[in-house]
Structures are given as structure tokens and as C-alpha cells.
PDB file of N, CA and C in Angstrom:
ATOM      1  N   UNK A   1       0.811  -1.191   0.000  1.00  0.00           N
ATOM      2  CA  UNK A   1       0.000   0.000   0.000  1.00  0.00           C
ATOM      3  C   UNK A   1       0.859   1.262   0.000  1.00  0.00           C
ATOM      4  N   UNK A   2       2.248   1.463   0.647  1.00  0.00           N
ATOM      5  CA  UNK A   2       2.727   2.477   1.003  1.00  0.00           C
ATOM      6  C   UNK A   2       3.373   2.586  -0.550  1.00  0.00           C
ATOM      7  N   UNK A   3       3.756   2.245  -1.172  1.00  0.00           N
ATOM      8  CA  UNK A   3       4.548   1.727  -2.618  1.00  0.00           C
ATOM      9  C   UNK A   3       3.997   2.175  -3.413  1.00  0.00           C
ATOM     10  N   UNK A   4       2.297   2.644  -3.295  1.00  0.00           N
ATOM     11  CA  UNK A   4       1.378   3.405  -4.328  1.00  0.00           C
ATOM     12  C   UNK A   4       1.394   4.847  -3.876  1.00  0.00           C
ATOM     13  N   UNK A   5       1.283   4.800  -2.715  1.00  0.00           N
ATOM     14  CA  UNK A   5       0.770   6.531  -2.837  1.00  0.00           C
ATOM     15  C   UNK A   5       2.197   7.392  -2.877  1.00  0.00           C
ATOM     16  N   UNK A   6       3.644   6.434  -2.608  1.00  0.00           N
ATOM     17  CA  UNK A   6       4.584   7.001  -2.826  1.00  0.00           C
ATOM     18  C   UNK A   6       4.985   7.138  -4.663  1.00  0.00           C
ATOM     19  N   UNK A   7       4.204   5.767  -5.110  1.00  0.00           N
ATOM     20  CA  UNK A   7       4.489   6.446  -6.807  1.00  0.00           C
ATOM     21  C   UNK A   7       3.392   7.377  -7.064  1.00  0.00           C
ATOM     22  N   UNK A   8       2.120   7.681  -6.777  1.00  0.00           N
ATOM     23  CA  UNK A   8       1.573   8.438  -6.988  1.00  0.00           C
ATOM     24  C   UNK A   8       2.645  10.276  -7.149  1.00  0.00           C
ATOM     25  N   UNK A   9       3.091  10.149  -5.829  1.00  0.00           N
ATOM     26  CA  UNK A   9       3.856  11.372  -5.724  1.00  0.00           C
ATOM     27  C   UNK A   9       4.974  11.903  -6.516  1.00  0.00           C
ATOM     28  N   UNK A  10       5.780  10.510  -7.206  1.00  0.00           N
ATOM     29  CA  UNK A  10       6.854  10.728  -7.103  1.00  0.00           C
ATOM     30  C   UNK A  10       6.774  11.550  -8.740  1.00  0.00           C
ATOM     31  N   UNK A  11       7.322  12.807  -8.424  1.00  0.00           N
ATOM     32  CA  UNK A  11       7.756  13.859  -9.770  1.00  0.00           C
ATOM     33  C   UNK A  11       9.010  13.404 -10.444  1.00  0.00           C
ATOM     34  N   UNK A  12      10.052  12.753 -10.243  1.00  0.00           N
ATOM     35  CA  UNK A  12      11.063  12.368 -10.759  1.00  0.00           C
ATOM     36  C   UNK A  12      10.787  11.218 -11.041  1.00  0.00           C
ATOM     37  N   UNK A  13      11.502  10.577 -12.593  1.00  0.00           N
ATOM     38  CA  UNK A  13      11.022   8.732 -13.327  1.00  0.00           C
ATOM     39  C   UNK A  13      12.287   8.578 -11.982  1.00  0.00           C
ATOM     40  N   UNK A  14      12.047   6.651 -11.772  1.00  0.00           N
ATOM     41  CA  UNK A  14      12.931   6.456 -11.543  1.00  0.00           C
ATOM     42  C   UNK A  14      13.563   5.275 -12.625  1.00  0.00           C
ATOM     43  N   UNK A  15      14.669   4.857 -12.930  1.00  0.00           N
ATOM     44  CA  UNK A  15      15.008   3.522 -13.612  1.00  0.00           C
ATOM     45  C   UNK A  15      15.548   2.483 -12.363  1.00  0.00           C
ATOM     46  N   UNK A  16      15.831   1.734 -13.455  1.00  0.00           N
ATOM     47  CA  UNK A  16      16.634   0.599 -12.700  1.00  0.00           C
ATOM     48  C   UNK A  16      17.975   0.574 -12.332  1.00  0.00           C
ATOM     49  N   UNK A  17      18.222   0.277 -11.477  1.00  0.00           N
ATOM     50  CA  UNK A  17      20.215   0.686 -11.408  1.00  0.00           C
ATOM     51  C   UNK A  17      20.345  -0.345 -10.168  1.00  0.00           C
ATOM     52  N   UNK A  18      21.433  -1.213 -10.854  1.00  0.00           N
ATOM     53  CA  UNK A  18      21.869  -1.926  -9.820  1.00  0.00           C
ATOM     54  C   UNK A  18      23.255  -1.576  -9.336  1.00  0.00           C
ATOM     55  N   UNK A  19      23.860  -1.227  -8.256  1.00  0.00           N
ATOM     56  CA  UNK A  19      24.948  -0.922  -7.737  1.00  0.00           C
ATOM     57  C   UNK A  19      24.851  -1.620  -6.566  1.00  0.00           C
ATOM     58  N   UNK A  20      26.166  -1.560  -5.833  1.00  0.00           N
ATOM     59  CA  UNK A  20      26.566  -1.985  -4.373  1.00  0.00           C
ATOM     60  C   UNK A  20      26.751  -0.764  -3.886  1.00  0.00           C
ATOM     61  N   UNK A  21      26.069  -0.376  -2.519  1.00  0.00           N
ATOM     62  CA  UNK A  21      25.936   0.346  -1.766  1.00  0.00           C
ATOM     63  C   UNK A  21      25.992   0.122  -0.761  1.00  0.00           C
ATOM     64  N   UNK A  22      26.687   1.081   0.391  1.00  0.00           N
ATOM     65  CA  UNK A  22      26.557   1.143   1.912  1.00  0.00           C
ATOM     66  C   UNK A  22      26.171   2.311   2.592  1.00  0.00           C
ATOM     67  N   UNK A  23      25.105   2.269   3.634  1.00  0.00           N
ATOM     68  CA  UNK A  23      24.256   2.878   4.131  1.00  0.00           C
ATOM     69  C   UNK A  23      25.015   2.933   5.452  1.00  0.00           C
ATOM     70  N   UNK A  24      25.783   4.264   5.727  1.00  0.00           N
ATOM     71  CA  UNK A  24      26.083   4.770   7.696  1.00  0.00           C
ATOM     72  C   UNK A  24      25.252   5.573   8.258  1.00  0.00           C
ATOM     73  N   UNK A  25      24.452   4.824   9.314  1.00  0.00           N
ATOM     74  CA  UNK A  25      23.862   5.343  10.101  1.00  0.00           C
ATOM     75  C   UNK A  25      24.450   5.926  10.895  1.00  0.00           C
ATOM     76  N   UNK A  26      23.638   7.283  11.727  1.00  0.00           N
ATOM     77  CA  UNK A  26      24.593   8.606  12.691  1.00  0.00           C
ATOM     78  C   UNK A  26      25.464   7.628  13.451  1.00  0.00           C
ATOM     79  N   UNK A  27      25.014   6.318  13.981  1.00  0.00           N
ATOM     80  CA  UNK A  27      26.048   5.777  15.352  1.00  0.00           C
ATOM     81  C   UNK A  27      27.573   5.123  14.401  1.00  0.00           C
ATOM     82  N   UNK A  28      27.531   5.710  13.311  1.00  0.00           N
ATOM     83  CA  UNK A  28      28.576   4.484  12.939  1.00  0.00           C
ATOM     84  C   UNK A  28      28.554   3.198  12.607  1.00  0.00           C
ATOM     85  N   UNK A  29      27.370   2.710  12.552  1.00  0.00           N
ATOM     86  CA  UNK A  29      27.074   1.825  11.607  1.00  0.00           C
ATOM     87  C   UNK A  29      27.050   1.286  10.787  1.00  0.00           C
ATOM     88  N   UNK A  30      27.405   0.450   9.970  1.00  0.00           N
ATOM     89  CA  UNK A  30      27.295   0.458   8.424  1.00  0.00           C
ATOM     90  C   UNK A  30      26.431  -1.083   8.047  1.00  0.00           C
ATOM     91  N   UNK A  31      25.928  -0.832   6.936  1.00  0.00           N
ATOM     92  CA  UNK A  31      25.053  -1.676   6.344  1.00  0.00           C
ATOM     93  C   UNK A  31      25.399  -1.779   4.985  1.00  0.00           C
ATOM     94  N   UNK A  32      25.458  -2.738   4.348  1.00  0.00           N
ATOM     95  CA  UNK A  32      25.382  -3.054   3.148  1.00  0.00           C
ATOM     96  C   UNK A  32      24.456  -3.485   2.535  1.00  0.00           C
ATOM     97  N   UNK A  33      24.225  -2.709   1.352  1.00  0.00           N
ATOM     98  CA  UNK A  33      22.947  -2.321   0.912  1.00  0.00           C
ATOM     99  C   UNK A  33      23.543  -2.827  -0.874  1.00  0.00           C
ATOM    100  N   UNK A  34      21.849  -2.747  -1.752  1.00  0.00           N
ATOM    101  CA  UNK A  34      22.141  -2.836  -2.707  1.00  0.00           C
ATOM    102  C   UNK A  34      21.332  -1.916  -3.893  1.00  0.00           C
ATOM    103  N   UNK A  35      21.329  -0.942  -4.607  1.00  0.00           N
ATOM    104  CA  UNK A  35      20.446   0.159  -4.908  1.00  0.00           C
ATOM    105  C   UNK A  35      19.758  -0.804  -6.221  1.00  0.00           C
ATOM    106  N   UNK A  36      18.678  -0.791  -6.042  1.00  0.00           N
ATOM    107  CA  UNK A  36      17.935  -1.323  -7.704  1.00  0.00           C
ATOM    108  C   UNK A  36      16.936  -0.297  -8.162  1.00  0.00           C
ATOM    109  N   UNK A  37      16.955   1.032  -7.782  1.00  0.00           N
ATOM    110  CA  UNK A  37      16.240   1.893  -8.619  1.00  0.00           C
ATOM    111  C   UNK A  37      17.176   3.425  -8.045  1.00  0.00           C
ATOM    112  N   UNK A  38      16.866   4.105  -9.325  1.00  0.00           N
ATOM    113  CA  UNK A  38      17.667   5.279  -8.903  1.00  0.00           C
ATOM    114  C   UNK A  38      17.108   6.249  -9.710  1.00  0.00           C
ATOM    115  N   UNK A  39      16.659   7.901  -9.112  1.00  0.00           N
ATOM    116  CA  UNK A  39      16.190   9.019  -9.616  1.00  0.00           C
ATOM    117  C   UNK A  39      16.803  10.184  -9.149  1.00  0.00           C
ATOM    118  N   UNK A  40      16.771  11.487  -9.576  1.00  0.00           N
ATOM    119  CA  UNK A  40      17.331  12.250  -9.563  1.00  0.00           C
ATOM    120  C   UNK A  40      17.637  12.452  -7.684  1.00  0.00           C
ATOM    121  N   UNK A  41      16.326  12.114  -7.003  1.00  0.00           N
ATOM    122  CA  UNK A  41      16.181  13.103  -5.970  1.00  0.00           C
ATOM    123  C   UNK A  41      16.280  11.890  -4.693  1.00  0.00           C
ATOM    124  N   UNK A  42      16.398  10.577  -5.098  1.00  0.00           N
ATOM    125  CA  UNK A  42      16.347   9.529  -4.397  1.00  0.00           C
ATOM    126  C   UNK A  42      16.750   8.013  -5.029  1.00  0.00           C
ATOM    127  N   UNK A  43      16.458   6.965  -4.327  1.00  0.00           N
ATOM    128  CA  UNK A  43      16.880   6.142  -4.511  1.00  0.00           C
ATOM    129  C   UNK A  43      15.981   4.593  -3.486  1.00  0.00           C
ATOM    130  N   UNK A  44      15.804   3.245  -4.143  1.00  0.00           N
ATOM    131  CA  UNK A  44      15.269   2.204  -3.459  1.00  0.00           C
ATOM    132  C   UNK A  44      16.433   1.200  -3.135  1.00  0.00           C
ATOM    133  N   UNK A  45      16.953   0.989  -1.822  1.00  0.00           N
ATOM    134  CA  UNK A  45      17.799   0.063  -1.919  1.00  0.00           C
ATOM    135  C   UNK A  45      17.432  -0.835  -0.999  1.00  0.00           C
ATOM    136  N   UNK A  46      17.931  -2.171  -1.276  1.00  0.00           N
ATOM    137  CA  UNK A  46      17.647  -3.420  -0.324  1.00  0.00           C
ATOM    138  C   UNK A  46      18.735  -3.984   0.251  1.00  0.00           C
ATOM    139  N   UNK A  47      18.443  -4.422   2.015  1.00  0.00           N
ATOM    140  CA  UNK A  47      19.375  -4.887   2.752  1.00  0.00           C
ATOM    141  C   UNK A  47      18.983  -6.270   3.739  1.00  0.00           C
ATOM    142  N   UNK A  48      20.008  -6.745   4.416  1.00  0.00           N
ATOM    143  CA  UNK A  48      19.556  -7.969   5.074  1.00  0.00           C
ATOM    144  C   UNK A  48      18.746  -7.576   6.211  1.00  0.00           C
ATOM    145  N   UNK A  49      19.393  -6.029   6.628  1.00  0.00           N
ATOM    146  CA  UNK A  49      18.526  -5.354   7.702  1.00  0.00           C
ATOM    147  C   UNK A  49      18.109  -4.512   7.751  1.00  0.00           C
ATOM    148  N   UNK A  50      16.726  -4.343   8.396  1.00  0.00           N
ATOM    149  CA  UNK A  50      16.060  -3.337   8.132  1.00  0.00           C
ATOM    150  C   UNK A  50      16.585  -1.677   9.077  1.00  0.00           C
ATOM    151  N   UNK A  51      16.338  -0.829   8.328  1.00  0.00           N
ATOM    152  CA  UNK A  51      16.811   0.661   9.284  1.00  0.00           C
ATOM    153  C   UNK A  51      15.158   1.346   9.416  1.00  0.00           C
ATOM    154  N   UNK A  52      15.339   1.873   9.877  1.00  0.00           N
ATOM    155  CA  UNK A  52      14.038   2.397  10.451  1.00  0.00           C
ATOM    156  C   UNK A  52      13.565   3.307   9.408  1.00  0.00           C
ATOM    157  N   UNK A  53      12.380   3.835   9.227  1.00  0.00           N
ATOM    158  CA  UNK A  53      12.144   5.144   8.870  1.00  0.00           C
ATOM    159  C   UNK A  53      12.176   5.935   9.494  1.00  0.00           C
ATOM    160  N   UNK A  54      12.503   6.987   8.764  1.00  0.00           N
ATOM    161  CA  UNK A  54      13.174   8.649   9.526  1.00  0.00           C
ATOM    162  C   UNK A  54      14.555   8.313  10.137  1.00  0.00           C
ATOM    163  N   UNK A  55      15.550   7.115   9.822  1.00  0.00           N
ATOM    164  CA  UNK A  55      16.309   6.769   9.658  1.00  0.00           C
ATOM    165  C   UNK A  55      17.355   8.288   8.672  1.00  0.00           C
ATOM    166  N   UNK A  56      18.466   9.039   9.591  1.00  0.00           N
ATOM    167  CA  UNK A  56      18.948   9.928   8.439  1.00  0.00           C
ATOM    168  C   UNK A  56      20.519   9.083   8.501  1.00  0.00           C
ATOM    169  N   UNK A  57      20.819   8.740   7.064  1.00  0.00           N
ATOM    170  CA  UNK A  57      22.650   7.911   7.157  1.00  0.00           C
ATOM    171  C   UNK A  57      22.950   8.750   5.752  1.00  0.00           C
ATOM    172  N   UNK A  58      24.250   8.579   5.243  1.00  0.00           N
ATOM    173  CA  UNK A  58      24.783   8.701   4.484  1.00  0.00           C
ATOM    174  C   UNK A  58      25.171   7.190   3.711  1.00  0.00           C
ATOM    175  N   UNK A  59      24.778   7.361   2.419  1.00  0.00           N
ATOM    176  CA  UNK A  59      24.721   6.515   1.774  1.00  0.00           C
ATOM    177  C   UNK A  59      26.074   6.718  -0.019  1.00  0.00           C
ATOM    178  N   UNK A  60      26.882   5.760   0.143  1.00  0.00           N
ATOM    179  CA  UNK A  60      27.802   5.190  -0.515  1.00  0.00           C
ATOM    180  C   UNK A  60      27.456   4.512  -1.461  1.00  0.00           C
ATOM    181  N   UNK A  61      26.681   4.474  -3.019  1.00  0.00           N
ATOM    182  CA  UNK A  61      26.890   4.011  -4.037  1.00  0.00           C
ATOM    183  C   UNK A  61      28.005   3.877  -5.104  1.00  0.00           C
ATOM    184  N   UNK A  62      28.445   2.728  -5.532  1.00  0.00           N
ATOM    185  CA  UNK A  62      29.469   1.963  -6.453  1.00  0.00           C
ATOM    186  C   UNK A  62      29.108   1.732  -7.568  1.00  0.00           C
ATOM    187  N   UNK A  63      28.917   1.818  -8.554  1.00  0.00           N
ATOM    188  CA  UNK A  63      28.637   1.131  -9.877  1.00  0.00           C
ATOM    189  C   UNK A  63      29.985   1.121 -10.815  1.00  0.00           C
ATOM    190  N   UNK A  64      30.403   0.262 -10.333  1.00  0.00           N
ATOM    191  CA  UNK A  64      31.845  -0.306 -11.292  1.00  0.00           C
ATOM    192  C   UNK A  64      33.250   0.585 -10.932  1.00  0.00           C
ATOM    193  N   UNK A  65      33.127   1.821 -11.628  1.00  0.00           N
ATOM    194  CA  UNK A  65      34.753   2.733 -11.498  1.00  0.00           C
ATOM    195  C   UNK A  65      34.053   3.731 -10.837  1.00  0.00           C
ATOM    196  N   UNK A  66      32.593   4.278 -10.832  1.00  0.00           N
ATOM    197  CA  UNK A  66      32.749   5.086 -10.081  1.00  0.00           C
ATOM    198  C   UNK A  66      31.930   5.183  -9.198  1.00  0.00           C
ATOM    199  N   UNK A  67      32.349   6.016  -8.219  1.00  0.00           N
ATOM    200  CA  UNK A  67      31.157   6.355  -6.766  1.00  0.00           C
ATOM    201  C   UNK A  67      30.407   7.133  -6.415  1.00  0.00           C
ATOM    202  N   UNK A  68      30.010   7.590  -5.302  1.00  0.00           N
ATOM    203  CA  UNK A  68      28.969   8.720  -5.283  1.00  0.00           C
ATOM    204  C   UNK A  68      28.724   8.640  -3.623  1.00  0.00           C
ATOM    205  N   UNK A  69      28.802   9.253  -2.797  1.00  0.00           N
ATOM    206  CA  UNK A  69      28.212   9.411  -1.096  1.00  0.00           C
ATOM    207  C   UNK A  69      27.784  10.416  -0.817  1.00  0.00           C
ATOM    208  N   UNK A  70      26.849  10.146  -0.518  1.00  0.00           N
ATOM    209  CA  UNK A  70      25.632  11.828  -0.439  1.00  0.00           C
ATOM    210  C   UNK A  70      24.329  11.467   1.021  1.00  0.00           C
ATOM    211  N   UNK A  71      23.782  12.233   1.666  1.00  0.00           N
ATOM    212  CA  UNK A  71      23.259  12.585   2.646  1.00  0.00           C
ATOM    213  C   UNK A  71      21.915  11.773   2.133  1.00  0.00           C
ATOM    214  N   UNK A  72      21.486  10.295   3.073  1.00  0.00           N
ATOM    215  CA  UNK A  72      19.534  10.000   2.429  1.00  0.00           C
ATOM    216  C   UNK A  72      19.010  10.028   4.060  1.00  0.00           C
ATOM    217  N   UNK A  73      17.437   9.948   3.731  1.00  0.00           N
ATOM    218  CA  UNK A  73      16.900   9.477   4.872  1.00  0.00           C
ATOM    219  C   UNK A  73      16.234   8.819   4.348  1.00  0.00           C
ATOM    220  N   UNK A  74      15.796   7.334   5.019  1.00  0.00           N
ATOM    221  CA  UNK A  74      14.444   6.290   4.701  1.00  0.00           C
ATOM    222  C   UNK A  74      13.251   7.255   5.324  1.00  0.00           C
ATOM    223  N   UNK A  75      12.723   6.985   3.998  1.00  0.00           N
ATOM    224  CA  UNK A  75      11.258   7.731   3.939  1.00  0.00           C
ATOM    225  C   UNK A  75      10.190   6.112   4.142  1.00  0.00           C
ATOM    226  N   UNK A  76      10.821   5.336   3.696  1.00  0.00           N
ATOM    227  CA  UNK A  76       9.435   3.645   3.910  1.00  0.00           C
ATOM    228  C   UNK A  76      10.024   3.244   3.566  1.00  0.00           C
ATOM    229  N   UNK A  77       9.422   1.425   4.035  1.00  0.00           N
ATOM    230  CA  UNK A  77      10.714   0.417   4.151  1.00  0.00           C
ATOM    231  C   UNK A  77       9.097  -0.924   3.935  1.00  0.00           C
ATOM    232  N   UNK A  78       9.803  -2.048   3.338  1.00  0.00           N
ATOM    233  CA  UNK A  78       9.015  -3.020   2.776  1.00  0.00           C
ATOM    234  C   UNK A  78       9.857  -4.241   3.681  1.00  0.00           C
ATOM    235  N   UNK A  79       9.246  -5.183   3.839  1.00  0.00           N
ATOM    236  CA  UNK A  79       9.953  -6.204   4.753  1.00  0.00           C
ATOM    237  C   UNK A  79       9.701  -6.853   3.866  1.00  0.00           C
ATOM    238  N   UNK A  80      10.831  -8.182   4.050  1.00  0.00           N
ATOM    239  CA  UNK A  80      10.985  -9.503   2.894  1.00  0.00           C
ATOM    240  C   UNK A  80       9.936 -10.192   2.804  1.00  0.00           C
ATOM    241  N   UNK A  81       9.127  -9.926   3.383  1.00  0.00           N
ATOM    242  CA  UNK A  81       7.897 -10.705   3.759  1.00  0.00           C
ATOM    243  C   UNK A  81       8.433 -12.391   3.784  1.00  0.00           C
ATOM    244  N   UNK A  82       9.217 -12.361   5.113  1.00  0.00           N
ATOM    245  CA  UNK A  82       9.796 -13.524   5.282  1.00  0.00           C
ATOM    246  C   UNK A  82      11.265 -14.155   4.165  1.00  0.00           C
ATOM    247  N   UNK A  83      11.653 -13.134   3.475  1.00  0.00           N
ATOM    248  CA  UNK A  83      12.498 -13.899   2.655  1.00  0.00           C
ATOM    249  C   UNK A  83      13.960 -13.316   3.493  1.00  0.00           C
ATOM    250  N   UNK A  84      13.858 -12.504   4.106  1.00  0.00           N
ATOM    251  CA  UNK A  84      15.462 -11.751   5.308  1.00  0.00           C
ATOM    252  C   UNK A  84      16.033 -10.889   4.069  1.00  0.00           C
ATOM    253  N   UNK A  85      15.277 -10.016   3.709  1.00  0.00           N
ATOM    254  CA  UNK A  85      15.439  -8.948   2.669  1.00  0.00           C
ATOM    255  C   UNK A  85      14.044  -7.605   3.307  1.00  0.00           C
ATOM    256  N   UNK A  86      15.023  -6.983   3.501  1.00  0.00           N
ATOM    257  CA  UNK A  86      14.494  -5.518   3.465  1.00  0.00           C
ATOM    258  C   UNK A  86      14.418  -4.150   2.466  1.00  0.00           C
ATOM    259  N   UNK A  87      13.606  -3.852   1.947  1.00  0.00           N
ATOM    260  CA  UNK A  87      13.646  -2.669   0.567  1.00  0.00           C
ATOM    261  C   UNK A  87      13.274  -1.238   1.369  1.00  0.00           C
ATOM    262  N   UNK A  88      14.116  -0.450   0.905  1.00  0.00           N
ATOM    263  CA  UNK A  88      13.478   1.182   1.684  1.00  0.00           C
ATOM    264  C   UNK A  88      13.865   2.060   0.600  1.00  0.00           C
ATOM    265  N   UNK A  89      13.381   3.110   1.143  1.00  0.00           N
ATOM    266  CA  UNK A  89      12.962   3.899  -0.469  1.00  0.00           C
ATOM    267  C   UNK A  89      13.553   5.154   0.826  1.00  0.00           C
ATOM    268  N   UNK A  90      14.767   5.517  -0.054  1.00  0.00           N
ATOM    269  CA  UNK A  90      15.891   6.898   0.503  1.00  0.00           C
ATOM    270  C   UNK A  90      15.485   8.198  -0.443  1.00  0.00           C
ATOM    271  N   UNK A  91      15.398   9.475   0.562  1.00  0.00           N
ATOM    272  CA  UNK A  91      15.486  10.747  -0.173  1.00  0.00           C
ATOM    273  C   UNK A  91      16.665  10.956  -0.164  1.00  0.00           C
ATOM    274  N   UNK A  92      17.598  11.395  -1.109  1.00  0.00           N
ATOM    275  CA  UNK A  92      18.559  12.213  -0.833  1.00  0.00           C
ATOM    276  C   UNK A  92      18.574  13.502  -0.103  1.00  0.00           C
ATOM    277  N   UNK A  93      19.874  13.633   0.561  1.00  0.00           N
ATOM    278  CA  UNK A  93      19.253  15.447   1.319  1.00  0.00           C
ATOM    279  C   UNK A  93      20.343  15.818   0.098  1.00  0.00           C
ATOM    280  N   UNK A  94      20.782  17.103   1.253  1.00  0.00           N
ATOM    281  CA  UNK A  94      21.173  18.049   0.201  1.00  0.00           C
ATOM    282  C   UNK A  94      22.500  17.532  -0.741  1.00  0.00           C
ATOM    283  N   UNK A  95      22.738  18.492  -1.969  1.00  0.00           N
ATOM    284  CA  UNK A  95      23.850  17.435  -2.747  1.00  0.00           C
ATOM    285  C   UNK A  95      25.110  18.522  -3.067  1.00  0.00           C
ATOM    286  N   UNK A  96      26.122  18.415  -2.831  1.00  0.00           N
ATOM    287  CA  UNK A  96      27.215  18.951  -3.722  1.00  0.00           C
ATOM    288  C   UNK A  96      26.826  18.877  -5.005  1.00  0.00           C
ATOM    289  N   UNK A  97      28.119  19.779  -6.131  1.00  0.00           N
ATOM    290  CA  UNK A  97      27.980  19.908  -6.784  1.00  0.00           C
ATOM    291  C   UNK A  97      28.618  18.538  -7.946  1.00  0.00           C
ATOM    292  N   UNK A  98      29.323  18.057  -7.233  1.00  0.00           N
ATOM    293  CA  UNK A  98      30.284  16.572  -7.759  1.00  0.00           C
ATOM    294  C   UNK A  98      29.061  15.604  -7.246  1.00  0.00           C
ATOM    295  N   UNK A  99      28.084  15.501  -6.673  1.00  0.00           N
ATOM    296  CA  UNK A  99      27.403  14.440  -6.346  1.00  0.00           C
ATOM    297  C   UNK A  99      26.323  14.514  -7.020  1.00  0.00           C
ATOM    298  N   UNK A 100      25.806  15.486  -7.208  1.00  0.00           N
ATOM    299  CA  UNK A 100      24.470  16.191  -8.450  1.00  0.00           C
ATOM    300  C   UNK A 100      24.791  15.602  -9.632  1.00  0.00           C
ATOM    301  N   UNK A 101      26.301  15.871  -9.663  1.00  0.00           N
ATOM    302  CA  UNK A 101      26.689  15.343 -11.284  1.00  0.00           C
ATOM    303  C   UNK A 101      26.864  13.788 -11.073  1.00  0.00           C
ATOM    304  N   UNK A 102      27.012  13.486 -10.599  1.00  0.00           N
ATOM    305  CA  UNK A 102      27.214  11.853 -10.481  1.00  0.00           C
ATOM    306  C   UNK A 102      26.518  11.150 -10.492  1.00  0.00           C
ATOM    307  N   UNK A 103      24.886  11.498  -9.920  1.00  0.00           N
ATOM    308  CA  UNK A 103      23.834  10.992 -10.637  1.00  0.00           C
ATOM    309  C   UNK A 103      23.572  11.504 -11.517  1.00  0.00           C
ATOM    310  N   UNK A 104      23.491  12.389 -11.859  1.00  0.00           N
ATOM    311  CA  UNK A 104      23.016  13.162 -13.328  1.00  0.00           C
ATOM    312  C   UNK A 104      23.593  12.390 -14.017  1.00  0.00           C
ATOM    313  N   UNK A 105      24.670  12.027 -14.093  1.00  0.00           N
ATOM    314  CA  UNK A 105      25.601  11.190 -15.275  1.00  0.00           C
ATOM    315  C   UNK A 105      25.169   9.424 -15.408  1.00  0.00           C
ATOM    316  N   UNK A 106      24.617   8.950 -14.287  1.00  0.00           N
ATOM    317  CA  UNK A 106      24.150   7.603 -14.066  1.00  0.00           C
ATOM    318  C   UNK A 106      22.733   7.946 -14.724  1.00  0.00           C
ATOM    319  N   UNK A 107      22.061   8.695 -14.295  1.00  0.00           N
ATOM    320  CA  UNK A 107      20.667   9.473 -14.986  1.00  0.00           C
ATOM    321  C   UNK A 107      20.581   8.991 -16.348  1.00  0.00           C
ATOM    322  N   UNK A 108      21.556  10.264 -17.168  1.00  0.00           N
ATOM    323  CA  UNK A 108      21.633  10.027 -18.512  1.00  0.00           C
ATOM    324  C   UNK A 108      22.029   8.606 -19.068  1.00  0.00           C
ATOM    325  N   UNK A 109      22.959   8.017 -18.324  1.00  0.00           N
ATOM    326  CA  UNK A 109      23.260   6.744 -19.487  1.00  0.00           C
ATOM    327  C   UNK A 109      21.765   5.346 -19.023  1.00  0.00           C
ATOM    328  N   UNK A 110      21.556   5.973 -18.337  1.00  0.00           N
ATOM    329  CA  UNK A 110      19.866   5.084 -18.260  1.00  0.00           C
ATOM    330  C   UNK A 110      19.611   5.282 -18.945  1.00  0.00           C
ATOM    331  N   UNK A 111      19.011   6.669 -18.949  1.00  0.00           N
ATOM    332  CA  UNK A 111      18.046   7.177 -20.153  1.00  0.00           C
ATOM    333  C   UNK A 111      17.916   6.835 -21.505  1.00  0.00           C
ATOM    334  N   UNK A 112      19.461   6.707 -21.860  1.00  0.00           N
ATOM    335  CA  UNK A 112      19.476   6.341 -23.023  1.00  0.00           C
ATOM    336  C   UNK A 112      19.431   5.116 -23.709  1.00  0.00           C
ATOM    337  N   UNK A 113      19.673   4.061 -22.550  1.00  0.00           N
ATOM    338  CA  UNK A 113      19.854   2.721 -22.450  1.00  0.00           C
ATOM    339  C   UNK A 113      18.257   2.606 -22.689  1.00  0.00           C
ATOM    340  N   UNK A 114      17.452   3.068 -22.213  1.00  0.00           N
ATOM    341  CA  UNK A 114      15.989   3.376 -22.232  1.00  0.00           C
ATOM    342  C   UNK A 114      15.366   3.346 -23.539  1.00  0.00           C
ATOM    343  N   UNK A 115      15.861   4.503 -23.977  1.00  0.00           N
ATOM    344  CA  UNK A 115      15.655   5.133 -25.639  1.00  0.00           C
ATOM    345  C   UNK A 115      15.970   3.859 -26.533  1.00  0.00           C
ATOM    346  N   UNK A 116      17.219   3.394 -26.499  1.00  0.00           N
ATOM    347  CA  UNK A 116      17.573   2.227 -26.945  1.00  0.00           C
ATOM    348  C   UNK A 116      17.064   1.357 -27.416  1.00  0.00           C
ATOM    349  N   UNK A 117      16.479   0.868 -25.982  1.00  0.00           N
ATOM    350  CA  UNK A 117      15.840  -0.470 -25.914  1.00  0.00           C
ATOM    351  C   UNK A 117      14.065  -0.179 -26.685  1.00  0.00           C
ATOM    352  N   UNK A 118      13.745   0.785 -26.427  1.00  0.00           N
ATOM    353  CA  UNK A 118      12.729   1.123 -26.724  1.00  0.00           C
ATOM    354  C   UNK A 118      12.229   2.378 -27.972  1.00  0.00           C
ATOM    355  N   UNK A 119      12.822   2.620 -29.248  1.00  0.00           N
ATOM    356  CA  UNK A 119      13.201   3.497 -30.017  1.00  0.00           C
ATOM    357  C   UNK A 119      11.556   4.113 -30.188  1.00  0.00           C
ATOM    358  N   UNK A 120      10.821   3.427 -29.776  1.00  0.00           N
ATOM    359  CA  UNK A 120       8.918   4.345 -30.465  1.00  0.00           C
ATOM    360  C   UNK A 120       8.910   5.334 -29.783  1.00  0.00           C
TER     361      UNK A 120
END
């Protein structure tokens, strides 16, 4: 249910993007996470454990050569429904100007991968 009225809202597409990611929570924490959707202003990633909502960490995405660590908070979180997989859906906070571009640049080669696959 929470999964609809959050796409209802959401003003930014998101695609698919698989990367390895790690999620630090304020205590020093770290979690390893894995991102399978990614949009300008946020991001859905899944872990073995769940973080709370209103959860604020800094989050570490990898996709091959390059990286990206920028400020999220879990806004909602989906339980494995028994499978020991957790999905939460991160806002980014605020972004530098090297981190704006770093998705922007993951952005575009979706996009086009998009166009691609789909030329109509």
C-alpha cells in the first residue's frame, strides 16, 4: 500500500540501477545495501537489515569505477515478507555539486539505455 501513494507522488522517473551500496547510520554503523532503482532526488535500496524510517545515514553508491556518497533518509521500508530482505525507499538530502553530477551522469546513461531499448 505504502509503494502506491509514494508512486503516486513521485515527480522524478525512476530507472533501474543496480549498484553496491553502503548505508552509515549517525552511530557508525554500516550496512550493506544494494540500490535497484535510482532518480534524480532519491533512490530504493535493499538490505539484510532493516533501518528504520526517519532513519537519516549517508549513503555510498558503487557502480563499477565510479562512486557517489551523499546525505539520504528512509522515507518507507518493505519487509521480505519472510524472505530476510528488506527494501526502503531513501530521499537524498542536500547534494554537492560533484554528487548532483554523479547521478546526473548515471541518470543520462539510463536514459538512453531506455531510448535504446525502446526506439517508439
Amino acid at each position: 500500500m505504502a509503494e502506491a501513494s509514494f508512486a503516486v507522488r513521485r515527480a522524478n522517473p525512476r530507472f533501474s540501477f543496480f549498484a553496491e551500496a553502503e548505508a552509515t547510520l549517525r552511530d557508525g554503523t554500516s550496512v550493506a545495501a544494494q540500490v535497484s532503482e535510482l532518480s534524480s532526488h532519491g533512490c530504493y535500496i535493499d538490505t539484510l537489515e532493516p533501518i528504520p524510517i526517519g532513519t537519516e545515514l549517508r549513503l555510498r553508491i558503487c557502480n563499477g569505477m565510479t562512486s557517489c556518497e551523499l546525505p539520504g533518509k528512509v522515507i518507507y521500508m518493505h519487509s521480505g515478507n519472510g524472505m530476510g530482505i528488506f527494501g526502503m525507499g531513501v530521499v537524498f538530502g542536500k547534494m554537492a555539486a560533484k554528487q548532483h553530477s554523479a547521478i546526473e551522469t548515471w541518470l543520462r546513461e539510463l536514459a538512453s539505455k531506455r531510448v535504446q531499448k525502446n526506439p517508439n
